[in-house]
C-alpha atoms as a PDB file:
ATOM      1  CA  UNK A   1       0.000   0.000   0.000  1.00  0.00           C
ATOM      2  CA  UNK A   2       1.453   3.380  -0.608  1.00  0.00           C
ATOM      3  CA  UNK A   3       2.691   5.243   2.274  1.00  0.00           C
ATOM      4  CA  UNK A   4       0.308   8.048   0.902  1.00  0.00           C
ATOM      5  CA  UNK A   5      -2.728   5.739   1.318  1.00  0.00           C
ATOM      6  CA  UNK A   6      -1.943   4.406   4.485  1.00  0.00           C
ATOM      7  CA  UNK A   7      -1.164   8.069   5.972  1.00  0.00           C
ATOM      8  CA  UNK A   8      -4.924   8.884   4.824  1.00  0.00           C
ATOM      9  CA  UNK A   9      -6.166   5.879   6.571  1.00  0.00           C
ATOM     10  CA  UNK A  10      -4.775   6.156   9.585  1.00  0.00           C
ATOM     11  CA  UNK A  11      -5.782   9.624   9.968  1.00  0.00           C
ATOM     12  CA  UNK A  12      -8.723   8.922   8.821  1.00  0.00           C
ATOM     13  CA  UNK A  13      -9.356   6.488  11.284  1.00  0.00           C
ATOM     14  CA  UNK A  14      -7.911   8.995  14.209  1.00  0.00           C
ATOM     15  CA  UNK A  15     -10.197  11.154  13.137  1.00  0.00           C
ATOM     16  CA  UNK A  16     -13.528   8.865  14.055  1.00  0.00           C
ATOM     17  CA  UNK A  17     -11.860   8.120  16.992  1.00  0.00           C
ATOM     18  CA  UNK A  18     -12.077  11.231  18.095  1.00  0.00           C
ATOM     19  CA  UNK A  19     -15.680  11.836  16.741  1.00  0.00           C
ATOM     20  CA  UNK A  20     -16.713   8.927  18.623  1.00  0.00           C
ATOM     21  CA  UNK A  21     -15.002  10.521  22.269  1.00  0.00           C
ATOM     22  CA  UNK A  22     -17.001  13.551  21.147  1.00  0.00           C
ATOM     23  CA  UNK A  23     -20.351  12.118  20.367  1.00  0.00           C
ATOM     24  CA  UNK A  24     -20.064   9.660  23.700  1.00  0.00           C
ATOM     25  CA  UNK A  25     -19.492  12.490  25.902  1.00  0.00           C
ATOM     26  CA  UNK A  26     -22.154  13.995  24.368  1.00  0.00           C
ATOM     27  CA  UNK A  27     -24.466  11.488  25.042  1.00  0.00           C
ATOM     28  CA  UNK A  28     -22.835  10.857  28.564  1.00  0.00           C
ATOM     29  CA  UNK A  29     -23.166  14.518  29.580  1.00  0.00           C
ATOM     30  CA  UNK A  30     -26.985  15.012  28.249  1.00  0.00           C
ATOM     31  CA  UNK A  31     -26.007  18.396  26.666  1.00  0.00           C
ATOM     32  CA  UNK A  32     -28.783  20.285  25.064  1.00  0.00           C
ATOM     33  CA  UNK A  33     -30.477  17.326  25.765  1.00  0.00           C
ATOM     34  CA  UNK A  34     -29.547  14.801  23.384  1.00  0.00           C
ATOM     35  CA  UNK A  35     -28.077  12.079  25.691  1.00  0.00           C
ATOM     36  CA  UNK A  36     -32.402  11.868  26.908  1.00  0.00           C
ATOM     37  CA  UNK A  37     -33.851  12.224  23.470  1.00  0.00           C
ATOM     38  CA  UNK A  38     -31.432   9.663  21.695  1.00  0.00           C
ATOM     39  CA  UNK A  39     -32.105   7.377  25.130  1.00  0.00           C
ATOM     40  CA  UNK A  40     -35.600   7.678  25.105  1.00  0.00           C
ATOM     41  CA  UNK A  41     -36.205   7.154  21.457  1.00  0.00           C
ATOM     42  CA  UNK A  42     -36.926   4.236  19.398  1.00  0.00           C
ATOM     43  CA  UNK A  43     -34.172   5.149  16.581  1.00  0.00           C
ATOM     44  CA  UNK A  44     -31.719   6.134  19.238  1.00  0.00           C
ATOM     45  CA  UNK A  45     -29.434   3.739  18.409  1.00  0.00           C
ATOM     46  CA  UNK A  46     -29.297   5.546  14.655  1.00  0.00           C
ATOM     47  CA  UNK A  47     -29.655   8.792  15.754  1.00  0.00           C
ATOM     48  CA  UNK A  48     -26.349   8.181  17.650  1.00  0.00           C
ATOM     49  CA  UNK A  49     -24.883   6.325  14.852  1.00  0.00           C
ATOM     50  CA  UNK A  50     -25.652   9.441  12.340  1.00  0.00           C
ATOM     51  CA  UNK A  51     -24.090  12.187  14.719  1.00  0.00           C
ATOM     52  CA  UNK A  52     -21.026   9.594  14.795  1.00  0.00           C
ATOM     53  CA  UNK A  53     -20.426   9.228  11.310  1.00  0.00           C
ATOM     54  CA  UNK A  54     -21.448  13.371  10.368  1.00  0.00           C
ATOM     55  CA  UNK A  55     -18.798  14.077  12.941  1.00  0.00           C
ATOM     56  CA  UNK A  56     -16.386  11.676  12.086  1.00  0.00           C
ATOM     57  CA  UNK A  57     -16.262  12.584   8.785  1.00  0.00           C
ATOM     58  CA  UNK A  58     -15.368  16.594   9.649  1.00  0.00           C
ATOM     59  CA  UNK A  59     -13.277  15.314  12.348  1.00  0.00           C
ATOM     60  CA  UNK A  60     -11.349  12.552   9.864  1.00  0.00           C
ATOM     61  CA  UNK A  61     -11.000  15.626   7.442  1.00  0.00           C
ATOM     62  CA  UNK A  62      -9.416  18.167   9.664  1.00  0.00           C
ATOM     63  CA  UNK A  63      -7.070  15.581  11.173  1.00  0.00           C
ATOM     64  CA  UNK A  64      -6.249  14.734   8.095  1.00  0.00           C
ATOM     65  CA  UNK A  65      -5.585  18.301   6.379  1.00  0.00           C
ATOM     66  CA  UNK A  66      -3.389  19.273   9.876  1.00  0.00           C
ATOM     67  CA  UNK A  67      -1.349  16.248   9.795  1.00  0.00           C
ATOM     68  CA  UNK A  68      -0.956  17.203   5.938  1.00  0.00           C
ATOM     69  CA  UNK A  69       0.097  20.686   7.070  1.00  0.00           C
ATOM     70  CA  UNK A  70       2.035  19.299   9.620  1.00  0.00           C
ATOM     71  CA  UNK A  71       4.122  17.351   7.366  1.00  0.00           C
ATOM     72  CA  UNK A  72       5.793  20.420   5.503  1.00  0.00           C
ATOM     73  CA  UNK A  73       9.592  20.655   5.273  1.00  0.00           C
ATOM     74  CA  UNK A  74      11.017  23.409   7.458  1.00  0.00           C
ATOM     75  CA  UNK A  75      12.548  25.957   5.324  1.00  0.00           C
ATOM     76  CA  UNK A  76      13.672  28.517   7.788  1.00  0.00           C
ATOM     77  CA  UNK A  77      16.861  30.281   6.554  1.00  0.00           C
ATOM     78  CA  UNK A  78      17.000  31.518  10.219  1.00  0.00           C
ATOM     79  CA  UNK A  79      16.872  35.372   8.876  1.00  0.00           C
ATOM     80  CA  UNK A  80      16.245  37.946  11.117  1.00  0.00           C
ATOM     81  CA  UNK A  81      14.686  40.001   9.122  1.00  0.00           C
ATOM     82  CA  UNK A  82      11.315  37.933   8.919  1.00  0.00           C
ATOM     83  CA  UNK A  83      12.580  36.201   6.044  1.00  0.00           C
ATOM     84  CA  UNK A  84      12.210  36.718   2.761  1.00  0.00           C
ATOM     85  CA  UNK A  85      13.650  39.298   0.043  1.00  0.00           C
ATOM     86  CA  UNK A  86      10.852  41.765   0.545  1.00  0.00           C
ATOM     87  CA  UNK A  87      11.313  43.065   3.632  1.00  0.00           C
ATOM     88  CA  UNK A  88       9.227  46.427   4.617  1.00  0.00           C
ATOM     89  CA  UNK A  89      10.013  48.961   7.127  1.00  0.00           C
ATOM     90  CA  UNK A  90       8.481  52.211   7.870  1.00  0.00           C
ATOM     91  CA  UNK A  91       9.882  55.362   6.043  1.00  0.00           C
ATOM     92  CA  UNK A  92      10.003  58.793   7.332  1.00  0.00           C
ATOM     93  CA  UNK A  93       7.943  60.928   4.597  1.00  0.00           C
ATOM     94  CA  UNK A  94       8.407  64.710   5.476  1.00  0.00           C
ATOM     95  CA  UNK A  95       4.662  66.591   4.873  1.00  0.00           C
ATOM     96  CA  UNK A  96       4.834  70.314   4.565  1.00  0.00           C
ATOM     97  CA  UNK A  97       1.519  71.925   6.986  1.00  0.00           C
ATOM     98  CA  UNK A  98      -0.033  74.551   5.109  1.00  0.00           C
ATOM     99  CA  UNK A  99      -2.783  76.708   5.817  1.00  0.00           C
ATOM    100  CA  UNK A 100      -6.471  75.346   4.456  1.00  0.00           C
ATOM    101  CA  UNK A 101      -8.843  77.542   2.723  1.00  0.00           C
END
């Protein structure tokens, strides 16, 4: 498998992890009330299953694009300056004060 494809996966897969932490405390916590009304329902048990997979897929996607980000090559020149050839720094301008009519 290329490395590629298994980075994907396994971030992927961290990702729904973390969705299902989420959703349990959730659940655990009652907030807004969803731990009674996915309790006390007769499709709970997809109810719970839909918030799991809705979060785990923006959860697998932003793990995913950090760990992307994350992966970058470090290509500090250790400048000073901020780096970079276009470097800008205030300039005095002198401004003649004249009367207004």
């Amino acid at each position: 498998m290329p490395d590629l494809v298994r980075f994907y996966i396994t971030q992927v897969l961290i990702g729904f992890v973390m969705a299902a932490i989420v959703v349990a405390g959730i659940l655990w916590f009652d907030v807004a009330g969803l731990g009674r009304l996915v309790a006390g329902s007769d499709v709970g048990l997809l109810a719970a299953l839909m918030l799991w997979v809705f979060n785990g897929i923006v959860f697998a996607g932003v793990q995913f694009a950090v760990a992307f980000m994350n992966m970058a090559d470090d290509d500090d020149d250790d400048d000073d300056d901020g780096g970079g050839h276009l470097v800008r720094r205030p300039v005095a301008v002198p401004v003649r004060a004249g009367r207004s009519r």
